[in-house]
Protein backbone atom coordinates (compact mmCIF):
# COMPACT_ATOMS: atom_id res chain seq x y z
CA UNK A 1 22.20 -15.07 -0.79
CA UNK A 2 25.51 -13.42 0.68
CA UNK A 3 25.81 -12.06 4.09
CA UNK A 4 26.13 -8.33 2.84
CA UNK A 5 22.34 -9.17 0.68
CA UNK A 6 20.88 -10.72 3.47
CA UNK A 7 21.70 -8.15 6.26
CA UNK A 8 20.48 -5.46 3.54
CA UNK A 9 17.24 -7.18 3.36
CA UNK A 10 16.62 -8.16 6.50
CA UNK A 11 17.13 -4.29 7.35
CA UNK A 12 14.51 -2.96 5.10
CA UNK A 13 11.70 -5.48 6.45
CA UNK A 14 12.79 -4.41 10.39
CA UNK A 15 12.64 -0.81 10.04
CA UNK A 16 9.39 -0.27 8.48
CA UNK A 17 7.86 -2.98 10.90
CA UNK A 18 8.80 -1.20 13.16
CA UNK A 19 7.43 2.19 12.12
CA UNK A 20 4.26 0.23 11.52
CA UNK A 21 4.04 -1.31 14.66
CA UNK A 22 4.42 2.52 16.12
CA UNK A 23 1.72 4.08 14.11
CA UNK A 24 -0.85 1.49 14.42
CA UNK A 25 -0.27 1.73 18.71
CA UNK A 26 -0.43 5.73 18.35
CA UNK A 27 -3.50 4.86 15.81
CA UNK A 28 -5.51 2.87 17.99
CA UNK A 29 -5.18 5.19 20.81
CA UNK A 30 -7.06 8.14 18.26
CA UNK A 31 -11.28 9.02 18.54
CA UNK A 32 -10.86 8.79 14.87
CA UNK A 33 -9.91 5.34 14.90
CA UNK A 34 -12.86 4.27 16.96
CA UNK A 35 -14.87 6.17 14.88
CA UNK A 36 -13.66 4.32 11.44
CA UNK A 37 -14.26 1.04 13.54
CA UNK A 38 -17.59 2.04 14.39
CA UNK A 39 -18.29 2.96 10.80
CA UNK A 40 -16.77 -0.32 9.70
CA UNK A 41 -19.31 -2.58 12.13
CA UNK A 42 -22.23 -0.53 10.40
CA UNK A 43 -21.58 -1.67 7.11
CA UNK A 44 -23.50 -4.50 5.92
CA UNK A 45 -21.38 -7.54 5.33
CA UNK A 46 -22.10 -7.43 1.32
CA UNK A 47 -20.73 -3.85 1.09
CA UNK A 48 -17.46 -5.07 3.18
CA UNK A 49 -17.09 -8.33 0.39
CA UNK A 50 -17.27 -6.28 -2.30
CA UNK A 51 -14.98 -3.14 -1.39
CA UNK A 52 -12.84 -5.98 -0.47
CA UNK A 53 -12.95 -7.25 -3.80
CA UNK A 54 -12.72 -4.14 -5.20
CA UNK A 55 -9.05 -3.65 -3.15
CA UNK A 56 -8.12 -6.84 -4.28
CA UNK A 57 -8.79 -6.13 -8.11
CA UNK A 58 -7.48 -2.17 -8.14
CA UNK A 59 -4.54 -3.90 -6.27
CA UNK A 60 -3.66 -6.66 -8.98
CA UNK A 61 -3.86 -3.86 -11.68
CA UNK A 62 -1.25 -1.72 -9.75
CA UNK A 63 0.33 -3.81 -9.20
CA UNK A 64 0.72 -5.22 -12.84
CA UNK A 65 1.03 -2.18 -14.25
CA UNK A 66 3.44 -0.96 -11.28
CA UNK A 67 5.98 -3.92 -12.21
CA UNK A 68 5.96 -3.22 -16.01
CA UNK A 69 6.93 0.23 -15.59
CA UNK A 70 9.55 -1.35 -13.49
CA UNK A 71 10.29 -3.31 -16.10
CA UNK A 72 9.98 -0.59 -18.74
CA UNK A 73 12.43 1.67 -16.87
CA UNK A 74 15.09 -0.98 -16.07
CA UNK A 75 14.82 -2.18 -19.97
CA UNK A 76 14.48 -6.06 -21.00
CA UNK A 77 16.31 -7.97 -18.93
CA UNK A 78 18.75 -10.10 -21.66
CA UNK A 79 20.06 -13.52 -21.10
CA UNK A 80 23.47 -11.47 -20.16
CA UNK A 81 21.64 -9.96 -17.12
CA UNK A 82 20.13 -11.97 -14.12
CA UNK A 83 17.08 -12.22 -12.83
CA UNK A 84 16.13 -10.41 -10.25
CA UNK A 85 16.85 -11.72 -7.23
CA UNK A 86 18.12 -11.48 -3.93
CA UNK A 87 18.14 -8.25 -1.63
CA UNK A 88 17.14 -6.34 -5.16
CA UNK A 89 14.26 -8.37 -5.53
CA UNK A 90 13.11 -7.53 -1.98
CA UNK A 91 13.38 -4.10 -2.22
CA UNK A 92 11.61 -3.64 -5.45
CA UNK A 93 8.46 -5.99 -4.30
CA UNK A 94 8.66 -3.87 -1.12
CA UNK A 95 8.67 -0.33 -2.75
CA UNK A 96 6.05 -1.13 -5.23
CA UNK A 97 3.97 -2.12 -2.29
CA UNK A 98 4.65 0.85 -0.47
CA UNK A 99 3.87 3.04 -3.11
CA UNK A 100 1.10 1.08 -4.88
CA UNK A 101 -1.07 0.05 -1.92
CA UNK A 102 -2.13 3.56 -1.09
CA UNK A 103 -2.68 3.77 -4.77
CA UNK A 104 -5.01 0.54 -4.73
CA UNK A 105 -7.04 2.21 -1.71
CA UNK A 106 -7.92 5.13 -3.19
CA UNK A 107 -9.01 3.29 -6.25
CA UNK A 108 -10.82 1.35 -4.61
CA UNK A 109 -12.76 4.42 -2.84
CA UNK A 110 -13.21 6.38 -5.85
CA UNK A 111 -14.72 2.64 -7.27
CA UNK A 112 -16.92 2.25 -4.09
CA UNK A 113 -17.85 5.86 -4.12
CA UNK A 114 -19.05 5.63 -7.98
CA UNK A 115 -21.39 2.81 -7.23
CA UNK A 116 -24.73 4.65 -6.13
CA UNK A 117 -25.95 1.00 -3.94
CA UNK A 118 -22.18 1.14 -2.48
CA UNK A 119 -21.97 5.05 -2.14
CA UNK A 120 -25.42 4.62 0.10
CA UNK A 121 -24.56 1.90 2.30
CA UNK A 122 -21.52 4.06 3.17
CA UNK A 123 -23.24 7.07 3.76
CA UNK A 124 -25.61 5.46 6.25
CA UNK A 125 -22.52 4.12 7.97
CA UNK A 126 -20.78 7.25 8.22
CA UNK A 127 -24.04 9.26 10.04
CA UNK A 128 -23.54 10.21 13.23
CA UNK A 129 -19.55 10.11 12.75
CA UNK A 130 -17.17 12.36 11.66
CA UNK A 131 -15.84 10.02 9.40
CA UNK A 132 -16.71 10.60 5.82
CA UNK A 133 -15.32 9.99 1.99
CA UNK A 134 -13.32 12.61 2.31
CA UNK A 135 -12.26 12.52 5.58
CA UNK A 136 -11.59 8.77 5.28
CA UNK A 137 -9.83 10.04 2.01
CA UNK A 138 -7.91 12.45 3.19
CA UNK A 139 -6.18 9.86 5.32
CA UNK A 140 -5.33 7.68 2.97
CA UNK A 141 -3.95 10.54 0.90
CA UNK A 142 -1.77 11.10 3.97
CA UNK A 143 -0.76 7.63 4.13
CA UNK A 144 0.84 7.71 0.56
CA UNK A 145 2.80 10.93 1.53
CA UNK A 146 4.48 9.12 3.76
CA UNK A 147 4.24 5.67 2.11
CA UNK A 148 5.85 6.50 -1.51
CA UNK A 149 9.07 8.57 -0.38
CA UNK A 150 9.99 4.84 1.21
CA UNK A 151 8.86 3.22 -1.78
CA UNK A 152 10.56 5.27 -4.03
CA UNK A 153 13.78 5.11 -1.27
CA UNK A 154 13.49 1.41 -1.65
CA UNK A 155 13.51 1.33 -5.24
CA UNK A 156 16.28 3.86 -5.43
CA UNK A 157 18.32 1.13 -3.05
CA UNK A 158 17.69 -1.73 -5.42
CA UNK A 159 18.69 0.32 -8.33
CA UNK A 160 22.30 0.88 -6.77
CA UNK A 161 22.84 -2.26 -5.04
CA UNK A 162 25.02 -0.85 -2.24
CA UNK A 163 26.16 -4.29 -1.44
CA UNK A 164 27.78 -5.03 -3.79
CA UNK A 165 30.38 -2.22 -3.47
């Protein structure tokens, strides 16, 4: 990869590490985050293996649907064309995951929250906290507003290859 690709990419991972290192020391400092950690200890481990599951399963679908809309809007790649690779390919992988993890959360939520045995188990976890669905929803909702604008920033980057001019 050239110099100009590989400063490009390195620059995208450091910045939003960054910002995430940031948020999750402002995070841990919050009552709400001790409260979401107190809800998460509550849960039995069964509930915790299958919303993980769940994540894992609304994740691979956004994440296979996310890259063929991708590849939908950026039309079949032809034998003229290249693979994607380099500083492109690192900023498309990184905006789909910024805008289809909150996406894979939620689903995941709305999943959990449709499964009366899971929905339960929650709600027993959540008494005696202000956490709740939609509270803990409402986050996550948050999350993406901030989450997709980089995504879609990232994406936009990739599409005009800056270095390369």
């Amino acid at each position: 990869m050239p110099a100009g690709q590989t400063e490009w990419a390195i620059g995208l991972l450091v910045v939003p590490l960054v910002a995430l290192i940031w948020f999750m020391r402002r995070r841990r400092r919050t009552v709400d985050y001790a409260e979401s950690r107190t809800v998460k200890t509550r849960l039995p481990w069964w509930v915790k293996n299958v919303e993980t599951l769940l994540l894992l399963a609304f994740g691979y679908l956004w994440t296979v649907a996310g890259f063929g809309l991708y590849a939908l809007f950026c039309g079949n790649r032809s034998a003229a064309h290249a693979p994607l690779v380099g500083a492109s390919a690192v900023y498309v992988v990184v905006g789909l995951g910024f805008i289809l993890l909150p996406l894979a959360m939620l689903s995941a939520n709305a999943a959990s929250w449709t499964i009366p045995i899971l929905r339960k188990a929650n709600q027993q976890a959540f008494s005696g906290t202000q956490v709740s669905f939609k509270s803990a929803n409402i986050g996550l909702i948050r999350f993406a507003l901030v989450s997709v604008p980089f995504g879609l920033a990232a994406l936009l980057i990739a599409a005009i290859e800056p270095w390369t001019r």
